[in-house]
Protein backbone atom coordinates (compact mmCIF):
# COMPACT_ATOMS: atom_id res chain seq x y z
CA UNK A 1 -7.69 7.11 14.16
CA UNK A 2 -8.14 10.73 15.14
CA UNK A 3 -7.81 13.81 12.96
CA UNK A 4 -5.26 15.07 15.46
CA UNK A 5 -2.63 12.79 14.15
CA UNK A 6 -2.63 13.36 10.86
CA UNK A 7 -0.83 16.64 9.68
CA UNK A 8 -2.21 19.40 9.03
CA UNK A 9 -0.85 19.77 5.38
CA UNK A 10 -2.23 16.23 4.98
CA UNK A 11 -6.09 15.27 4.43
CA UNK A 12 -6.55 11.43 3.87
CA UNK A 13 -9.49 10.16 3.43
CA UNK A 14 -8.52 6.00 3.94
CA UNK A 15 -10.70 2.79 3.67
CA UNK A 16 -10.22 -0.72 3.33
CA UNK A 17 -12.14 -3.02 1.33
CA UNK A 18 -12.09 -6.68 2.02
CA UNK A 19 -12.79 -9.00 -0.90
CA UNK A 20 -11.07 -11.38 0.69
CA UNK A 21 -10.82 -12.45 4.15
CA UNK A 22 -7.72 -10.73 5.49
CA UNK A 23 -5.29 -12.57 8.25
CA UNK A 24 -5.46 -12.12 11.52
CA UNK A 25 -4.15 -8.93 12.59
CA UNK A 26 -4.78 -6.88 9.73
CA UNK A 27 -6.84 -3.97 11.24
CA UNK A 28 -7.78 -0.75 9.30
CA UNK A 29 -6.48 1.44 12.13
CA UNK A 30 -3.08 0.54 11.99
CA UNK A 31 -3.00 0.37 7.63
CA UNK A 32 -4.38 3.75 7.81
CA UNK A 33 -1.93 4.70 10.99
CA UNK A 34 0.96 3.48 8.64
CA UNK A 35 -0.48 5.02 5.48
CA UNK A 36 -0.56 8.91 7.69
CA UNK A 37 3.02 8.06 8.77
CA UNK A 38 4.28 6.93 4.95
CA UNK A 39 2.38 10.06 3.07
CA UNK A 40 3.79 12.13 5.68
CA UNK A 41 7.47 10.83 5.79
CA UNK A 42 7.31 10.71 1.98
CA UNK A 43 6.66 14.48 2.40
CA UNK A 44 2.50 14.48 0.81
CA UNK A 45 0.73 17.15 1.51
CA UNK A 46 -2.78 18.02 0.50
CA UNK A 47 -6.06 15.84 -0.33
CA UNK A 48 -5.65 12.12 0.08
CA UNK A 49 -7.84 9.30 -0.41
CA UNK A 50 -6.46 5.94 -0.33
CA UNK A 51 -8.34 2.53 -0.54
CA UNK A 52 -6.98 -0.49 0.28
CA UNK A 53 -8.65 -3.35 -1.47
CA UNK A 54 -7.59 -7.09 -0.27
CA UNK A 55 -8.73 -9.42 -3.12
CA UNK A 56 -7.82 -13.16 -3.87
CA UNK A 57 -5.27 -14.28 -6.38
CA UNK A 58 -7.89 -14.64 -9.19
CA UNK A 59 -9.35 -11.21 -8.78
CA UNK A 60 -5.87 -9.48 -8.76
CA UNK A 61 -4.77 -11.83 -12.02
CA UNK A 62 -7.83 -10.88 -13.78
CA UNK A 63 -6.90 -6.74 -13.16
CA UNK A 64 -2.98 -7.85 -14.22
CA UNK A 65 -4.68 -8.82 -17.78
CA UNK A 66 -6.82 -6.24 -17.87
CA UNK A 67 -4.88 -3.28 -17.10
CA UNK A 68 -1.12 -4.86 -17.61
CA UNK A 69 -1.55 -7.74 -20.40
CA UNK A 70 0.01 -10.17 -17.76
CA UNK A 71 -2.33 -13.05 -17.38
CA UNK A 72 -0.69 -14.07 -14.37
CA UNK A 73 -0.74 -13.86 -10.20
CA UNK A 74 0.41 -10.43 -8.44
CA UNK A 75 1.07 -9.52 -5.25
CA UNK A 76 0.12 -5.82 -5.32
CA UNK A 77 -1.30 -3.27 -8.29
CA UNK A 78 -1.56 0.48 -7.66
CA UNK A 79 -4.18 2.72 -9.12
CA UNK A 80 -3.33 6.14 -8.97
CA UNK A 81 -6.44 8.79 -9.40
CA UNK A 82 -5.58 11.49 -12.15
CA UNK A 83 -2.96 13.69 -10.87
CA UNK A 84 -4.10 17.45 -11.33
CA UNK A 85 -2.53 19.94 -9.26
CA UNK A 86 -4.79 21.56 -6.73
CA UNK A 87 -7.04 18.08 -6.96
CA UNK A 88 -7.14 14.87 -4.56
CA UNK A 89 -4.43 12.78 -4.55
CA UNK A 90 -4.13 9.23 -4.23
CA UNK A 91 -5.69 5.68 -5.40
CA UNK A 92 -6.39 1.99 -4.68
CA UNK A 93 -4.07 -0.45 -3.69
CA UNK A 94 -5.61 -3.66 -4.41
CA UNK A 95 -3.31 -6.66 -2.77
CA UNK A 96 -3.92 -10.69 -3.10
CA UNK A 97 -3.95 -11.72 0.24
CA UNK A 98 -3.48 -15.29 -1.11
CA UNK A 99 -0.11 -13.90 -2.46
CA UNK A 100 0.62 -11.69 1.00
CA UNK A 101 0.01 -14.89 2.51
CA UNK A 102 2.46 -17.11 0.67
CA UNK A 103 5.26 -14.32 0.69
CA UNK A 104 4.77 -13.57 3.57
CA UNK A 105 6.59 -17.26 4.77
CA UNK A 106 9.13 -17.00 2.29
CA UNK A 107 10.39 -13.25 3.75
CA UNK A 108 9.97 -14.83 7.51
CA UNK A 109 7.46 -12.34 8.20
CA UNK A 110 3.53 -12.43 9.39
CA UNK A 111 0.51 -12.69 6.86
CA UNK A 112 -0.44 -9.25 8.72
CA UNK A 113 3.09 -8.25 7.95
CA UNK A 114 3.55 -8.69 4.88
CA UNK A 115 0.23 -6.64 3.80
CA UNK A 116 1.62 -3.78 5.48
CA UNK A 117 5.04 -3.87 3.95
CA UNK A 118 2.65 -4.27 0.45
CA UNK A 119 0.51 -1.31 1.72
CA UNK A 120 3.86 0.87 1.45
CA UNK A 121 5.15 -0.25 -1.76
CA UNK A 122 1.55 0.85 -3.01
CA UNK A 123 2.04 3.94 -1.35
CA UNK A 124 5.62 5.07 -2.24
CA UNK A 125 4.17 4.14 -6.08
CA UNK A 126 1.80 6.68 -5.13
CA UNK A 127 4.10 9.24 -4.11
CA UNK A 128 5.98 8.63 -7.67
CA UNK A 129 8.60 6.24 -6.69
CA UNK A 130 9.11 3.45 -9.46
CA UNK A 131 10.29 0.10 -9.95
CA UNK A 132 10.61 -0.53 -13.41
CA UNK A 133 14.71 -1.37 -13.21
CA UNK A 134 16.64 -4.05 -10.38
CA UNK A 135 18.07 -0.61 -9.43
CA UNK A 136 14.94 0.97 -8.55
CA UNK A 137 13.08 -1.96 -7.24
CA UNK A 138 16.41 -2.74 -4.80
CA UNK A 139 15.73 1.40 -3.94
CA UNK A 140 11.85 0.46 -3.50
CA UNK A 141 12.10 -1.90 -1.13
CA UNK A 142 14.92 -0.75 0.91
CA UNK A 143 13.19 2.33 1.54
CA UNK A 144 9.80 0.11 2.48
CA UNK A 145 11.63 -1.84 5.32
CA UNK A 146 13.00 1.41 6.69
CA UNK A 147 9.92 3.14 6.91
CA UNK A 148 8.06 0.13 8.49
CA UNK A 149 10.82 0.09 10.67
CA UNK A 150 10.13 3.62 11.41
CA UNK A 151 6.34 2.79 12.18
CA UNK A 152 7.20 -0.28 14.50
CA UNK A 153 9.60 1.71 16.48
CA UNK A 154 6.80 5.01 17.08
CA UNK A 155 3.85 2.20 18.25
């Protein structure tokens, strides 16, 4: 992706780390297109790095205990880096792509589909949106199809 696209009041720094091999069609160049267009739409501004990490189920269970005392299978946990004003913003969104996979089917969508829509649930978590209550979560993912909408319609 080129610098030129991003806005200017936005600096991301964005990589993906595959753990695990990710389906077909999941390409680092369009996570990190969708990631400019979410930050951007969400109204981010500043320093930005994001990482993308794409893990298997046991790997994401074993950072649910850890970090959540939930010893069992996710689909998506976000790690947000300290938030200090004037500092870089951002985190790690580390997604099972064994769960992606087997979601995926159940919403009718892709494998490559589904790890986007979990890339922007990481990133609206990022850009302090919670999901803590039905309410919120119902909010959450509302506002995660329409902005992948969004993204499909611009490519």
């Amino acid at each position: 992706m080129t610098t030129d696209s991003v806005p200017e009041t936005l600096d991301l720094s964005f990589s993906v780390v595959r753990e695990a091999e990710a389906p077909p069609g999941v390409a680092a160049d369009d996570l990190e297109s969708l990631a400019v267009f979410v930050l951007s739409t969400e109204g981010a501004t500043g320093s930005w790095e994001v990482t993308v990490a794409l893990v298997d189920d046991a790997r994401l269970q074993s950072l649910h205990r850890e970090f959540m005392g939930i010893d069992t299978p996710t689909d998506i946990m976000t790690f947000p880096v300290t938030e200090s004003p004037g500092e870089t913003q951002g985190g790690e969104l580390v997604i099972s792509v064994d769960h992606a996979v087997t979601q995926a089917s159940a919403w009718g969508l892709s494998p490559d589909e589904e790890i986007a829509f979990l890339v922007v649930h990481g990133l609206l978590h990022l850009c302090g949106w919670r999901d803590d209550a039905d309410e919120q979560r119902q909010r959450m993912l509302d506002r995660q199809r329409e902005l992948i909408g969004w993204w499909r319609q611009r490519g």
